[in-house]
Protein backbone atom coordinates (compact mmCIF):
# COMPACT_ATOMS: atom_id res chain seq x y z
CA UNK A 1 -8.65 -9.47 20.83
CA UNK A 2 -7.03 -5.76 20.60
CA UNK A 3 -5.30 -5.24 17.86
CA UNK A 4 -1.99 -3.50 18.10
CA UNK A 5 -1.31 0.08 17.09
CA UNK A 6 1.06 0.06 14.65
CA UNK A 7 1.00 3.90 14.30
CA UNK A 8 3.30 4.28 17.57
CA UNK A 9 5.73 2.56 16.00
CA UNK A 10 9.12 4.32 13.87
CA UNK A 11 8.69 2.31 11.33
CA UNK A 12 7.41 3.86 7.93
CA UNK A 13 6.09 0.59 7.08
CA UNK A 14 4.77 -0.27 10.01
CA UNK A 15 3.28 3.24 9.75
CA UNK A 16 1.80 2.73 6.79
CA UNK A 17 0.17 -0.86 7.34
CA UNK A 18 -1.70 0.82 10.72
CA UNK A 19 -2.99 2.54 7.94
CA UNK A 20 -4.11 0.07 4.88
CA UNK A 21 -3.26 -3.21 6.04
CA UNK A 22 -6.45 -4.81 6.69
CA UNK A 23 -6.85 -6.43 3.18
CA UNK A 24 -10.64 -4.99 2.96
CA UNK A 25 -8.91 -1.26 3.36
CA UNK A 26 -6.83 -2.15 0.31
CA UNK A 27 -9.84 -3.54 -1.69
CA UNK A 28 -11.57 -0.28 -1.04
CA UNK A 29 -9.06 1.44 -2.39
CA UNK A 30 -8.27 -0.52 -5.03
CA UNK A 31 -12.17 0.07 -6.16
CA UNK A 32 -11.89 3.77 -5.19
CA UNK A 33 -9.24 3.23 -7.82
CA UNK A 34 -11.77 1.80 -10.79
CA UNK A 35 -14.27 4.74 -10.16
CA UNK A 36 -16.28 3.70 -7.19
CA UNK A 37 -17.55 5.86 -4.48
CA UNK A 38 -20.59 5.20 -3.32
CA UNK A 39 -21.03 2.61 0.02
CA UNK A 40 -23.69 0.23 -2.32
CA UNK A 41 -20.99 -0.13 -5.12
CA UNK A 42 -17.98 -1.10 -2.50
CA UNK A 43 -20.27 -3.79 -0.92
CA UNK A 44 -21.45 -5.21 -4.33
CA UNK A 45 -17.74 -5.01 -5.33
CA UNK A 46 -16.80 -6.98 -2.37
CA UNK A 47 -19.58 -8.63 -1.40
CA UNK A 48 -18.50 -7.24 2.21
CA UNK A 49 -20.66 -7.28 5.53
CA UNK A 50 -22.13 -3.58 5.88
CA UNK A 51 -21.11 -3.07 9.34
CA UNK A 52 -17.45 -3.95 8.15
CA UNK A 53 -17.53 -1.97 5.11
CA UNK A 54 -18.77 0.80 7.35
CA UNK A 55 -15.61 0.45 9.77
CA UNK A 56 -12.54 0.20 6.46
CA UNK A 57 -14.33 3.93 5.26
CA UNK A 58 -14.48 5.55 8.68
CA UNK A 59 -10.72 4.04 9.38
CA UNK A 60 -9.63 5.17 5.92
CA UNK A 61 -11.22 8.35 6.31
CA UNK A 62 -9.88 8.86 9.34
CA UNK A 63 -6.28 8.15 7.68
CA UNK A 64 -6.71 10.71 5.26
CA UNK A 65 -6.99 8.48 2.49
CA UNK A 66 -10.38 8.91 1.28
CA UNK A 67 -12.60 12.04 1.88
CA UNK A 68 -16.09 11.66 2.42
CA UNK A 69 -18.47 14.27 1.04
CA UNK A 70 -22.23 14.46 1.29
CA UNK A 71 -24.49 13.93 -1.75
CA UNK A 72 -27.49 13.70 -0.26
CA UNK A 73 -29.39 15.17 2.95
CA UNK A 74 -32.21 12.39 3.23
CA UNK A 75 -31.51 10.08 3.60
CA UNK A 76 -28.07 11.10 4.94
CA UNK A 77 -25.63 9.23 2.21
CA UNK A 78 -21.89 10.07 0.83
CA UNK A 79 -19.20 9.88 -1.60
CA UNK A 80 -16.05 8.58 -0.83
CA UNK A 81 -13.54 10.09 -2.57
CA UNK A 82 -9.64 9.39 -3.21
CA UNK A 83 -7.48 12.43 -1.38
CA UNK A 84 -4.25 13.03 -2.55
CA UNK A 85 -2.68 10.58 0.39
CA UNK A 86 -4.79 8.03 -0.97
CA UNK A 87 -3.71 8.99 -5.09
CA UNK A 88 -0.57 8.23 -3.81
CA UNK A 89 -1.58 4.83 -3.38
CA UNK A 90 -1.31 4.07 -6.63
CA UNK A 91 2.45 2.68 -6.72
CA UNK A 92 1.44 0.65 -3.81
CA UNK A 93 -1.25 -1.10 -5.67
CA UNK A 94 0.18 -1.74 -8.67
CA UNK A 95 3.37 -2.73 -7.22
CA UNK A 96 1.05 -5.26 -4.99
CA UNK A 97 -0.88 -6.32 -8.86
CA UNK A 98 2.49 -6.77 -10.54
CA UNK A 99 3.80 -8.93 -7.67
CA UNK A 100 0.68 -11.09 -7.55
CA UNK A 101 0.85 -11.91 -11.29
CA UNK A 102 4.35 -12.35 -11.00
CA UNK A 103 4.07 -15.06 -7.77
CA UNK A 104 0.52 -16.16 -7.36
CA UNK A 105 -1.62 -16.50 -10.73
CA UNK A 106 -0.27 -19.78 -12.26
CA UNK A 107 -3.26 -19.10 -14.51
CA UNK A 108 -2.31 -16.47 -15.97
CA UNK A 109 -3.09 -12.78 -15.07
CA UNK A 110 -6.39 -11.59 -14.41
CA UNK A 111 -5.95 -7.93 -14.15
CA UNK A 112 -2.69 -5.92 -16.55
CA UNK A 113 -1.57 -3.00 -16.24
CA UNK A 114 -0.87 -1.52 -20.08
CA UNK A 115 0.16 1.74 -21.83
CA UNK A 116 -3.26 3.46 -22.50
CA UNK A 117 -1.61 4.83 -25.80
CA UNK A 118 -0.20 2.20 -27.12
CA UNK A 119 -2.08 -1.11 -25.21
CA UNK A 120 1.63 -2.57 -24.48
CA UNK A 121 1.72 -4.78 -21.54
CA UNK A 122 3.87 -2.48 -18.65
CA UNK A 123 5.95 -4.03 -16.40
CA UNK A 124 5.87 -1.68 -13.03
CA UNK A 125 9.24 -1.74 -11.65
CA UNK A 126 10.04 1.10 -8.14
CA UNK A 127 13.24 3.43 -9.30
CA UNK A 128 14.92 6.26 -7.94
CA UNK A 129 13.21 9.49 -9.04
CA UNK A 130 16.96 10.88 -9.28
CA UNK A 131 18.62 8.38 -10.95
CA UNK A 132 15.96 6.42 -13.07
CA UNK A 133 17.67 3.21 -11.47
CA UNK A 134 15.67 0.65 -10.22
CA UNK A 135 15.72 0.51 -6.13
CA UNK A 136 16.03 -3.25 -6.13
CA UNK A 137 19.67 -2.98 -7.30
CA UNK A 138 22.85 -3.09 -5.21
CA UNK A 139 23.33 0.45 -5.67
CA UNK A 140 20.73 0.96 -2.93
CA UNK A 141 20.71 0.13 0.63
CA UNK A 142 18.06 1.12 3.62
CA UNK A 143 19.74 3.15 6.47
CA UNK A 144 18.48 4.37 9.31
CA UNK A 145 16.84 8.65 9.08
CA UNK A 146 17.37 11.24 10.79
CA UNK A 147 14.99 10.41 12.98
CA UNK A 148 15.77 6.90 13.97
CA UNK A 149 15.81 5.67 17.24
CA UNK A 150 18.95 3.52 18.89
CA UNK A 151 17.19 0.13 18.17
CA UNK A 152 16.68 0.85 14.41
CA UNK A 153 20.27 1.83 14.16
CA UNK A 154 21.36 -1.66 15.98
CA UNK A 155 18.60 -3.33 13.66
CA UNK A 156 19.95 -2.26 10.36
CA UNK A 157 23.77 -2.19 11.36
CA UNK A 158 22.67 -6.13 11.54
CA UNK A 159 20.94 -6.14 8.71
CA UNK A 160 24.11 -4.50 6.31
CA UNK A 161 26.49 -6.96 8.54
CA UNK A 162 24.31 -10.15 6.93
CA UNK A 163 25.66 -11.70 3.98
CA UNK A 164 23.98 -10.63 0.93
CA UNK A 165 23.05 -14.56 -0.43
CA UNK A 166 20.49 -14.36 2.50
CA UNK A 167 18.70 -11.27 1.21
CA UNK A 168 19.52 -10.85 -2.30
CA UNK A 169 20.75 -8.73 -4.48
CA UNK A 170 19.63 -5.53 -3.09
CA UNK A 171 20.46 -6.07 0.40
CA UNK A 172 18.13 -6.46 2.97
CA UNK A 173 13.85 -5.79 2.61
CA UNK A 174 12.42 -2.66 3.96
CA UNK A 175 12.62 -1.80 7.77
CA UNK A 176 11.11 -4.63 9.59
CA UNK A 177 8.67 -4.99 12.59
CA UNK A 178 10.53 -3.75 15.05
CA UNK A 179 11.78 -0.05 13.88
């Protein structure tokens, strides 16, 4: 089965899951995250089919997310290292660990995120860099860029049309499949 480009697409998000949406790409990353670089140390980690593993690091290489850098000549063998596209990351992941605690660990949580000064629990939340104000609020909406195309325009005059009880208080969730 082919899988479909995403990357063609306007869509930022769509833009960005061509990217790291294969949940093994965000697993990697996640342990390139904890300190891991080395191929052995992902597939303990993950416990991931070499051949696989070997496809997610070329594809997030190739992506600019990870760099790979040779430590050793013989055998051939490399570091895979977090670039700055893929330290930015970060917010994505522990947006994705705050939401999973949140929804799907009836449990309890198995992984925090805390203030390494103080050990206080945090409680990631995405705001405005301007404002401080969290983005979730109704003082935010999504509207098309400068660079969107006729059907995004159509798709989010919809979208701001819709009664807000449908999609909440913030309006409606980031630009959908079809940008």
């Amino acid at each position: 089965m082919q899988h479909t480009r995403l990357a063609a697409m306007p869509c930022p998000i769509a833009r960005s899951l061509d990217r790291v949406g294969e949940w093994w790409s965000i697993l990697i990353l996640r342990d390139a995250f904890a300190g891991m670089t080395r191929f052995e140390q992902f597939r303990a980690s993950l416990g991931i089919a070499p051949n696989m593993l070997t496809r997610r690091l070329n594809a997030l290489v190739e992506a600019g997310l990870l760099e790979r850098r040779l430590y050793s000549d013989r055998p051939p063998r490399h570091d895979y290292l977090l670039t700055e596209r893929g330290r930015d990351f970060r917010q994505v992941l522990l947006a994705l660990l705050a939401w999973g605690n949140r929804h799907f660990a009836p449990e309890g949580a198995s992984v925090q995120l805390i203030h390494a000064e103080s050990g206080a629990l945090a409680d990631p939340v995405l705001v405005d860099r301007a404002t401080g104000l969290p983005v979730d609020g109704p003082a935010f909406r999504i509207v098309p860029g400068p660079a969107a195309g006729e059907a995004t325009h159509r798709r989010l005059a919809r979208s701001q049309a819709a009664p807000q009880a449908s999609t909440g208080p913030a309006g409606p969730g980031p630009e959908g499949s079809a940008a």
